[in-house]
C-alpha atoms as a PDB file:
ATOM      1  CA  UNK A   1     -33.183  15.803 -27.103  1.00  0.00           C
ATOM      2  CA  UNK A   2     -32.103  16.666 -23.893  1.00  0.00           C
ATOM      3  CA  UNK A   3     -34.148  18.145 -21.271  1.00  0.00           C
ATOM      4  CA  UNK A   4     -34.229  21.088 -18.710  1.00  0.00           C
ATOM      5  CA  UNK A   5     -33.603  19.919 -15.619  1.00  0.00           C
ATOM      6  CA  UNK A   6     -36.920  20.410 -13.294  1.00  0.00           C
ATOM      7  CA  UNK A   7     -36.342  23.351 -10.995  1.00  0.00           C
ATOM      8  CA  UNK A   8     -38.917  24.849  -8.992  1.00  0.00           C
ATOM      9  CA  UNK A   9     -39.242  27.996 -10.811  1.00  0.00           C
ATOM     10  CA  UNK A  10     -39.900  25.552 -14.057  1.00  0.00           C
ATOM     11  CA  UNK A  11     -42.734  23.443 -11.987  1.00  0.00           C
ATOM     12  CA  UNK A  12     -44.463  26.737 -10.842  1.00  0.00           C
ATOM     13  CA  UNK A  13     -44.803  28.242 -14.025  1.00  0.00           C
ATOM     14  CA  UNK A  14     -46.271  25.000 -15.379  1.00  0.00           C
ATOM     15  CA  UNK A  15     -48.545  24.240 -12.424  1.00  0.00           C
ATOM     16  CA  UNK A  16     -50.021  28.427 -12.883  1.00  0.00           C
ATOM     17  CA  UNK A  17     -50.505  27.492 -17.122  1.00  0.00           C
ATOM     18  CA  UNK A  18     -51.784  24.293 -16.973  1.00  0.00           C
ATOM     19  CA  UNK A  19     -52.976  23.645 -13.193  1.00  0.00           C
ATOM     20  CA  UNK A  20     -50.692  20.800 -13.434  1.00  0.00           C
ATOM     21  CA  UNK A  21     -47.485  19.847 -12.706  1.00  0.00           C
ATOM     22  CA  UNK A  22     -46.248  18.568 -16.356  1.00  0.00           C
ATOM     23  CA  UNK A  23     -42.939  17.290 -15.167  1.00  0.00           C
ATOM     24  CA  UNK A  24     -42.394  14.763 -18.233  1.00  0.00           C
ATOM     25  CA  UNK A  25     -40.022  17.278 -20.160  1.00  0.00           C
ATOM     26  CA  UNK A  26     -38.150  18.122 -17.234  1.00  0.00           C
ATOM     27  CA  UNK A  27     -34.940  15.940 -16.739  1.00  0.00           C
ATOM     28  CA  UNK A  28     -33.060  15.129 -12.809  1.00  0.00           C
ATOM     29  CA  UNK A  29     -29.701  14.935 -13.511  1.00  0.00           C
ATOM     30  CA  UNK A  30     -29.524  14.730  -9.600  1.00  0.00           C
ATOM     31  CA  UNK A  31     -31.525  11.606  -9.280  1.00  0.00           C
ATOM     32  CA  UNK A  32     -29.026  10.315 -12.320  1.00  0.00           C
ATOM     33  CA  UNK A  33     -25.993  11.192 -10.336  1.00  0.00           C
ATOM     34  CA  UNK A  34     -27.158   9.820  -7.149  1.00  0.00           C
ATOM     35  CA  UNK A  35     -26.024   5.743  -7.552  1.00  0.00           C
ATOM     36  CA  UNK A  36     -22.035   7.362  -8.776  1.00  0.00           C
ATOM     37  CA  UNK A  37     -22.485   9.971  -5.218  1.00  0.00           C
ATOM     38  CA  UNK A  38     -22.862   7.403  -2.926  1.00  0.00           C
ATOM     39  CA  UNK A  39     -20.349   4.911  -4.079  1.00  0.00           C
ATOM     40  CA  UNK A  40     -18.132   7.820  -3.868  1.00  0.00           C
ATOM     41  CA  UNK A  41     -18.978   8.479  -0.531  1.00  0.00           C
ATOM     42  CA  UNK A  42     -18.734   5.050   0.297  1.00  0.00           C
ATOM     43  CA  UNK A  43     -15.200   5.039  -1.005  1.00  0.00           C
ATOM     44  CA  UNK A  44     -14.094   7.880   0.682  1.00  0.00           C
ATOM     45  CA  UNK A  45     -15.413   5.933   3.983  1.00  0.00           C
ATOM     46  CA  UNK A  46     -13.999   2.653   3.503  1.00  0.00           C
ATOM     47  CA  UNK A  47     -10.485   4.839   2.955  1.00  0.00           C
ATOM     48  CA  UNK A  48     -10.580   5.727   6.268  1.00  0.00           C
ATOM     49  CA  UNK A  49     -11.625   3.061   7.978  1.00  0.00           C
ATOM     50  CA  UNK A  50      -8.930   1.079   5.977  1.00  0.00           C
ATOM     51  CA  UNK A  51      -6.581   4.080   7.491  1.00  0.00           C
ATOM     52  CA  UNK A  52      -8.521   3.144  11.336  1.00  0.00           C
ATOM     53  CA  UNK A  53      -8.091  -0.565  10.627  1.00  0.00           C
ATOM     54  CA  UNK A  54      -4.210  -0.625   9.663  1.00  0.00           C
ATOM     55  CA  UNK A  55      -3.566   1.614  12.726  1.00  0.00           C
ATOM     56  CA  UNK A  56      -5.417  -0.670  15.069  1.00  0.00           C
ATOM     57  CA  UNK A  57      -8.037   2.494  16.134  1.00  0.00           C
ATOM     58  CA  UNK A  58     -11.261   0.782  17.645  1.00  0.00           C
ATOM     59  CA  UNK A  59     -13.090   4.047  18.230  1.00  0.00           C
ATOM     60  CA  UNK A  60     -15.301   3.957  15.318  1.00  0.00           C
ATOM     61  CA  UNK A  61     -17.612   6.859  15.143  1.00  0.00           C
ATOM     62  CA  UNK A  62     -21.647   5.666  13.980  1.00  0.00           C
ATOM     63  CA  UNK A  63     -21.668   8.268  11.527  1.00  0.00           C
ATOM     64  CA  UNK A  64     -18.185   6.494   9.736  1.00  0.00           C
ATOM     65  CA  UNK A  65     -19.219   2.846   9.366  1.00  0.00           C
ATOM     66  CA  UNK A  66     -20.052   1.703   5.931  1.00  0.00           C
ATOM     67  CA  UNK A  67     -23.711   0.692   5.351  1.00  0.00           C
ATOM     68  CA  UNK A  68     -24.536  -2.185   3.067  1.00  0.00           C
ATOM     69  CA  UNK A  69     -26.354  -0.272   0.383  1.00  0.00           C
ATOM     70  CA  UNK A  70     -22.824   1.620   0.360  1.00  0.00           C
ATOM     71  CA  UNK A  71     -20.741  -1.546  -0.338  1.00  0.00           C
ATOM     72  CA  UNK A  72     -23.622  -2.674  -3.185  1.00  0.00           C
ATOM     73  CA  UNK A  73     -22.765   0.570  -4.508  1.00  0.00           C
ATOM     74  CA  UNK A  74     -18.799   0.453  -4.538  1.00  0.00           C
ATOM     75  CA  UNK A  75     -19.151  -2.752  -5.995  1.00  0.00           C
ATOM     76  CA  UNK A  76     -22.380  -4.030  -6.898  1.00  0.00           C
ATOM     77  CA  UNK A  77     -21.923  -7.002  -9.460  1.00  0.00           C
ATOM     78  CA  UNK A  78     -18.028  -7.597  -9.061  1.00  0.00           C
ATOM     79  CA  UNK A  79     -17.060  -6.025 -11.970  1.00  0.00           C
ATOM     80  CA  UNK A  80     -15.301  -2.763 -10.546  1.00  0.00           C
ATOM     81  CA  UNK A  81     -11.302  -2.231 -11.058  1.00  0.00           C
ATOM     82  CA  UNK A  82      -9.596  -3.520  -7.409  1.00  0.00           C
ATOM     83  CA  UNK A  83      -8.724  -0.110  -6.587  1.00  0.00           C
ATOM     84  CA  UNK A  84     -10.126   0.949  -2.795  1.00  0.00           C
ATOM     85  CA  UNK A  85     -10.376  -1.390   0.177  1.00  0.00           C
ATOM     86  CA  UNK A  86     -13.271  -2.631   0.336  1.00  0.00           C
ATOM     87  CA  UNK A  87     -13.437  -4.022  -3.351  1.00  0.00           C
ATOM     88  CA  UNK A  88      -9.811  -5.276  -2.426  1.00  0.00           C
ATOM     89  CA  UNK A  89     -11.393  -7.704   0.402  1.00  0.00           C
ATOM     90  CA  UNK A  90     -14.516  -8.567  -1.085  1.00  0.00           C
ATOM     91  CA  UNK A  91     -12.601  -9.923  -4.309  1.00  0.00           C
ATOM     92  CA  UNK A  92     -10.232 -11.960  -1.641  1.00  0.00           C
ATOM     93  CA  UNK A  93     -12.769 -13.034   0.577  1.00  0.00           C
ATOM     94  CA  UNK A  94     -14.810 -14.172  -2.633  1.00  0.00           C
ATOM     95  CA  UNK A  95     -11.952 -16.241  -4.486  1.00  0.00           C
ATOM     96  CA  UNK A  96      -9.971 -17.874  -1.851  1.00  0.00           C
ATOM     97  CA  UNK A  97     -13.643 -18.802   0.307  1.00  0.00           C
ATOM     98  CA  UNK A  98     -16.421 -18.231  -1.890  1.00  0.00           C
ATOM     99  CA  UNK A  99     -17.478 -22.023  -0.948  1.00  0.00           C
ATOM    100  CA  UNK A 100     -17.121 -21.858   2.746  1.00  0.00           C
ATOM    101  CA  UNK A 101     -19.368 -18.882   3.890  1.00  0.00           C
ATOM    102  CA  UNK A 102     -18.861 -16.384   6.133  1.00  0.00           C
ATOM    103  CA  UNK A 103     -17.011 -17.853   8.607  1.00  0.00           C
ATOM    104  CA  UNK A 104     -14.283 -19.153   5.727  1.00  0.00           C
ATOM    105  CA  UNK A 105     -14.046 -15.448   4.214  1.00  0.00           C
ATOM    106  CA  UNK A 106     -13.710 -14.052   7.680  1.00  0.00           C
ATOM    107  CA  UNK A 107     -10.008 -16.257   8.246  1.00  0.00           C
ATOM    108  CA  UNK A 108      -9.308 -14.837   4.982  1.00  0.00           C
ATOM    109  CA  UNK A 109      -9.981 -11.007   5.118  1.00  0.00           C
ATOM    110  CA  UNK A 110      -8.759 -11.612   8.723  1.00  0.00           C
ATOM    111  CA  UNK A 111      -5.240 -12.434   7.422  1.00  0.00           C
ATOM    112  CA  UNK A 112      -5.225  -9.522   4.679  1.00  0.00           C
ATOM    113  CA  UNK A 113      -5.916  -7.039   7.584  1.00  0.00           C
ATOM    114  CA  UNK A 114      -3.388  -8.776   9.868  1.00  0.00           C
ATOM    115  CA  UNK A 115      -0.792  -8.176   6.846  1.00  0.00           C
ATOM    116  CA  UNK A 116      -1.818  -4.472   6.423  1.00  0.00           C
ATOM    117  CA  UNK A 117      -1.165  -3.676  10.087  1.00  0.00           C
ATOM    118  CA  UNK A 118       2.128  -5.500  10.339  1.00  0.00           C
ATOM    119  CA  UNK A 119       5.446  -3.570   8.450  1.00  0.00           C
ATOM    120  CA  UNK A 120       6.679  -6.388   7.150  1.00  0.00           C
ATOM    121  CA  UNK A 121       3.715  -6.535   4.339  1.00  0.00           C
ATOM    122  CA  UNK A 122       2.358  -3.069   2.410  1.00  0.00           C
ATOM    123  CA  UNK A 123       0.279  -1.348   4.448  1.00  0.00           C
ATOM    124  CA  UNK A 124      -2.691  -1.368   2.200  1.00  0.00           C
ATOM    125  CA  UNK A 125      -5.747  -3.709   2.143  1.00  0.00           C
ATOM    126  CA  UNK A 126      -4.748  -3.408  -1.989  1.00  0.00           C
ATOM    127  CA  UNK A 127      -1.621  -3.158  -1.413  1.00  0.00           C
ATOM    128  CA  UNK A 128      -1.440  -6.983  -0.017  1.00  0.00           C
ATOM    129  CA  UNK A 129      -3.413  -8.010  -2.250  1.00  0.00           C
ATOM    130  CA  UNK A 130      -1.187  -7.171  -5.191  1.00  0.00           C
ATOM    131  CA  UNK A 131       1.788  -7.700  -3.660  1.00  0.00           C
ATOM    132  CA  UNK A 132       4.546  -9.597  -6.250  1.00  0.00           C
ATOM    133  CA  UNK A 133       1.968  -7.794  -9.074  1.00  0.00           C
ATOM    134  CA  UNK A 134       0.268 -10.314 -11.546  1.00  0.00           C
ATOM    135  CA  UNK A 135       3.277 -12.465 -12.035  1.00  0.00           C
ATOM    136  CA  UNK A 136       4.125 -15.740 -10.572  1.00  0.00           C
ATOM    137  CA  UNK A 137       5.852 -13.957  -7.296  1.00  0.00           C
ATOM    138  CA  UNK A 138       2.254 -12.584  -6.004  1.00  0.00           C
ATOM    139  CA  UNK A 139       0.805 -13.708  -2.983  1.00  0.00           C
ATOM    140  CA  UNK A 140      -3.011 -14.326  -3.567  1.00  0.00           C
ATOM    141  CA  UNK A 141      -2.671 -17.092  -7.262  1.00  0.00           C
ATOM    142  CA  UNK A 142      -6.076 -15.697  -7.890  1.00  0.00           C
ATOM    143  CA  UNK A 143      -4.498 -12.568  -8.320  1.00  0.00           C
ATOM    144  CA  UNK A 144      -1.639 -13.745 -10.625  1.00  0.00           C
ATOM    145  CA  UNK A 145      -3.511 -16.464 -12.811  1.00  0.00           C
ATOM    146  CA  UNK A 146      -3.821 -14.535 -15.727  1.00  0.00           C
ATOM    147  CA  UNK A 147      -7.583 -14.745 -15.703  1.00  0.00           C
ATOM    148  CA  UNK A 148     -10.373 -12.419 -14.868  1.00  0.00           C
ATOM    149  CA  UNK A 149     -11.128 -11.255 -11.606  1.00  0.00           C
ATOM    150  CA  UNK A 150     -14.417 -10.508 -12.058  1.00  0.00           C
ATOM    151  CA  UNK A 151     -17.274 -11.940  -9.989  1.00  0.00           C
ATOM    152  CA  UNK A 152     -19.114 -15.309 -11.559  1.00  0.00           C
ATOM    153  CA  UNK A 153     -21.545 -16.642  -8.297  1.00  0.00           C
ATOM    154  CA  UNK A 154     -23.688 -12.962  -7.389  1.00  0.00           C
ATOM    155  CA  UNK A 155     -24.831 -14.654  -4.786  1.00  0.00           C
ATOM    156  CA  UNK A 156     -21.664 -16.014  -3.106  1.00  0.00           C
ATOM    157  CA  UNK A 157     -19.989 -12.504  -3.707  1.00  0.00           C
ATOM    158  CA  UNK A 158     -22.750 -10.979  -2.316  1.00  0.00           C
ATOM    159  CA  UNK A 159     -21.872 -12.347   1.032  1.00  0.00           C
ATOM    160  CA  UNK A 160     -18.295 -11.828   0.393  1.00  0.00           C
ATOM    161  CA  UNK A 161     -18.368  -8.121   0.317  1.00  0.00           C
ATOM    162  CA  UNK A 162     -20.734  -7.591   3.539  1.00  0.00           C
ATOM    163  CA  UNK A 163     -17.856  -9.788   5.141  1.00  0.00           C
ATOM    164  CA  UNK A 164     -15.708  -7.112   3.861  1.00  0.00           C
ATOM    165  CA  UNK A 165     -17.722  -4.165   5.057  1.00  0.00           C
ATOM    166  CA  UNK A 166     -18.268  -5.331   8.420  1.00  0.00           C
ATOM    167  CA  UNK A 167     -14.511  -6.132   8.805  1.00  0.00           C
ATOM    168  CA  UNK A 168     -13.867  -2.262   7.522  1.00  0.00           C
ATOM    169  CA  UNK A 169     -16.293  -1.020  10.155  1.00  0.00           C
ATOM    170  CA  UNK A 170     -14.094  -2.908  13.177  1.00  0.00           C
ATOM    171  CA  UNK A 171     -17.307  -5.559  13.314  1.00  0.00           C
ATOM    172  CA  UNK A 172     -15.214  -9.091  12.775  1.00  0.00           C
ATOM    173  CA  UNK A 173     -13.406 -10.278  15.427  1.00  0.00           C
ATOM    174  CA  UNK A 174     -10.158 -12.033  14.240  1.00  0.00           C
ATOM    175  CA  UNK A 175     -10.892 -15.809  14.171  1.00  0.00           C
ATOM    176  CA  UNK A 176      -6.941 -16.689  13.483  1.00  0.00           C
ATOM    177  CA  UNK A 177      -5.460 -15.570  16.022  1.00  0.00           C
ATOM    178  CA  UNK A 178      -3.319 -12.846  14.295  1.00  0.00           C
ATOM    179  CA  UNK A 179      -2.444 -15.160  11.340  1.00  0.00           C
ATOM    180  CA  UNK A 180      -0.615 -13.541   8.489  1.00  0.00           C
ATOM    181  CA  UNK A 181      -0.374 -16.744   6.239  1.00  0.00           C
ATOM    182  CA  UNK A 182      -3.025 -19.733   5.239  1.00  0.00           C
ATOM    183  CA  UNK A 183      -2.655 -22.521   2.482  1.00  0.00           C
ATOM    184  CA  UNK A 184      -5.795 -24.271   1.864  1.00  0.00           C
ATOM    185  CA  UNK A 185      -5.614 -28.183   3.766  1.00  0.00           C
ATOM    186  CA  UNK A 186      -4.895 -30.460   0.545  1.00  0.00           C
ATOM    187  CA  UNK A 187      -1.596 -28.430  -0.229  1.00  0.00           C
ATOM    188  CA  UNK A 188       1.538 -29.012   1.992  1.00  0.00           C
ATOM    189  CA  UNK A 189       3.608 -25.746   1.419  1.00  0.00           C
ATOM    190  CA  UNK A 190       7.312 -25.715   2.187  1.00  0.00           C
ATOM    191  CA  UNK A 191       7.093 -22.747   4.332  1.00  0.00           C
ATOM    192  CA  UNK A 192       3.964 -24.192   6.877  1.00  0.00           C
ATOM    193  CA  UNK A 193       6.935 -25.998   8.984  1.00  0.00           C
ATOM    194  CA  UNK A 194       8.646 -22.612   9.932  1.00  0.00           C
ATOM    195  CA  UNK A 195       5.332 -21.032  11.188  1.00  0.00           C
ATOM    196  CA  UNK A 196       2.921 -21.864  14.653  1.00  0.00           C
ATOM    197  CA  UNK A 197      -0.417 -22.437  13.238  1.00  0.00           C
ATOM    198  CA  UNK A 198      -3.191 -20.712  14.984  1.00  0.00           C
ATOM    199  CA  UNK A 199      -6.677 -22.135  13.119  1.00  0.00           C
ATOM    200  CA  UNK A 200      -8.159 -24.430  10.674  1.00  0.00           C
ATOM    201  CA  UNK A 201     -11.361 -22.959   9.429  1.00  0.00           C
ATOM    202  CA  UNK A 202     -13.217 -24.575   6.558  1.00  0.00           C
ATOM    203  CA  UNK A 203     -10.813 -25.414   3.929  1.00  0.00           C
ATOM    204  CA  UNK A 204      -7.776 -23.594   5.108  1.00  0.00           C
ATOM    205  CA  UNK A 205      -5.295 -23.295   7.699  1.00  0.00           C
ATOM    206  CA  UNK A 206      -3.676 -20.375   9.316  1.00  0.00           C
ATOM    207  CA  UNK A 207      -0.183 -19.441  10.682  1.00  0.00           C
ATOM    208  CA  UNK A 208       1.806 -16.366  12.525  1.00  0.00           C
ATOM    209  CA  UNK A 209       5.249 -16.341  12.731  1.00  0.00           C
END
């Protein structure tokens, strides 16, 4: 059966019958709503940032930067479609570092943001990730691999997307040196010899052209 919802002329009417507040048949659809609000408005604020980021804006106001009880909520076990930013960069950060920590994400998501902000690439944190689309011509294999992208470690991923929010609010500083490529170090890529790398952080190293 569904309920009334509990308004105040409902809870004074019940407090003047009974002398108590019988609230137990009343229903909140407000309190229900609230977790699908605020990952809303977190979405809507990680948009802009992303839009702040890709422009290189470092005036961030307070009252813009993305708390971490908004990122749980955009995302909160890994399991949401990779369709806004910050998703986008915690699934990157996660599957190309998820065994190096924060300082391995940070090269990564510091590379996808590089890439957003330069012309050559699509200027969306989602938009570099997909590049090529799932086929063998993307740019991030975990992307293109045919399997799930959805989070296994909690933990791990966890960390992953606070690296992402605090690269959305303008927080990281970029550890590569303006990087726009990495391979991790066993592989030996054609490509590596026609770039300057700029880092080697945990299991990867970075280049710029």
């Amino acid at each position: 059966m569904r309920h009334a919802p509990c308004t105040t002329r409902t809870l004074r009417h019940l407090v003047l019958v009974f002398g108590i507040t019988l609230a137990a048949g009343c229903s909140a659809p407000q309190a229900a709503d609230a977790p699908a609000s605020t990952a809303t408005s977190a979405v809507v604020k990680a948009e802009r940032l992303e839009n702040l980021l890709v422009q290189g804006e470092t005036n961030i106001p307070d009252t813009l930067l993305l708390t971490q009880a908004g990122a749980r909520a955009i995302d909160p076990n890994g399991q949401r479609p990779l369709d806004d930013p910050l998703t986008c960069l915690a699934r990157a950060a996660y599957w190309e570092a998820k065994g190096e920590g924060k300082s391995g994400m940070q090269g990564i998501v510091n590379v996808v943001i590089n890439r957003a902000a330069d012309p050559r690439f699509p200027d969306s944190l989602c938009g570099v990730i997909k590049q090529g689309g799932e086929t063998g011509s993307c740019q991030f294999s975990w992307w293109c691999d045919g399997r799930s992208d959805d989070v296994r470690e909690p933990k791990a991923y966890a960390q992953a997307r606070d690296v992402a929010r605090q690269a959305l609010n303008h927080q990281l500083e970029d550890t590569t040196d303006g990087a726009l490529y990495f391979h991790a170090r066993y592989a030996t890529p054609y490509w590596a010899k026609r770039f300057v790398r700029t880092a080697r952080i945990g299991q990867h190293l970075f280049y710029r052209n």
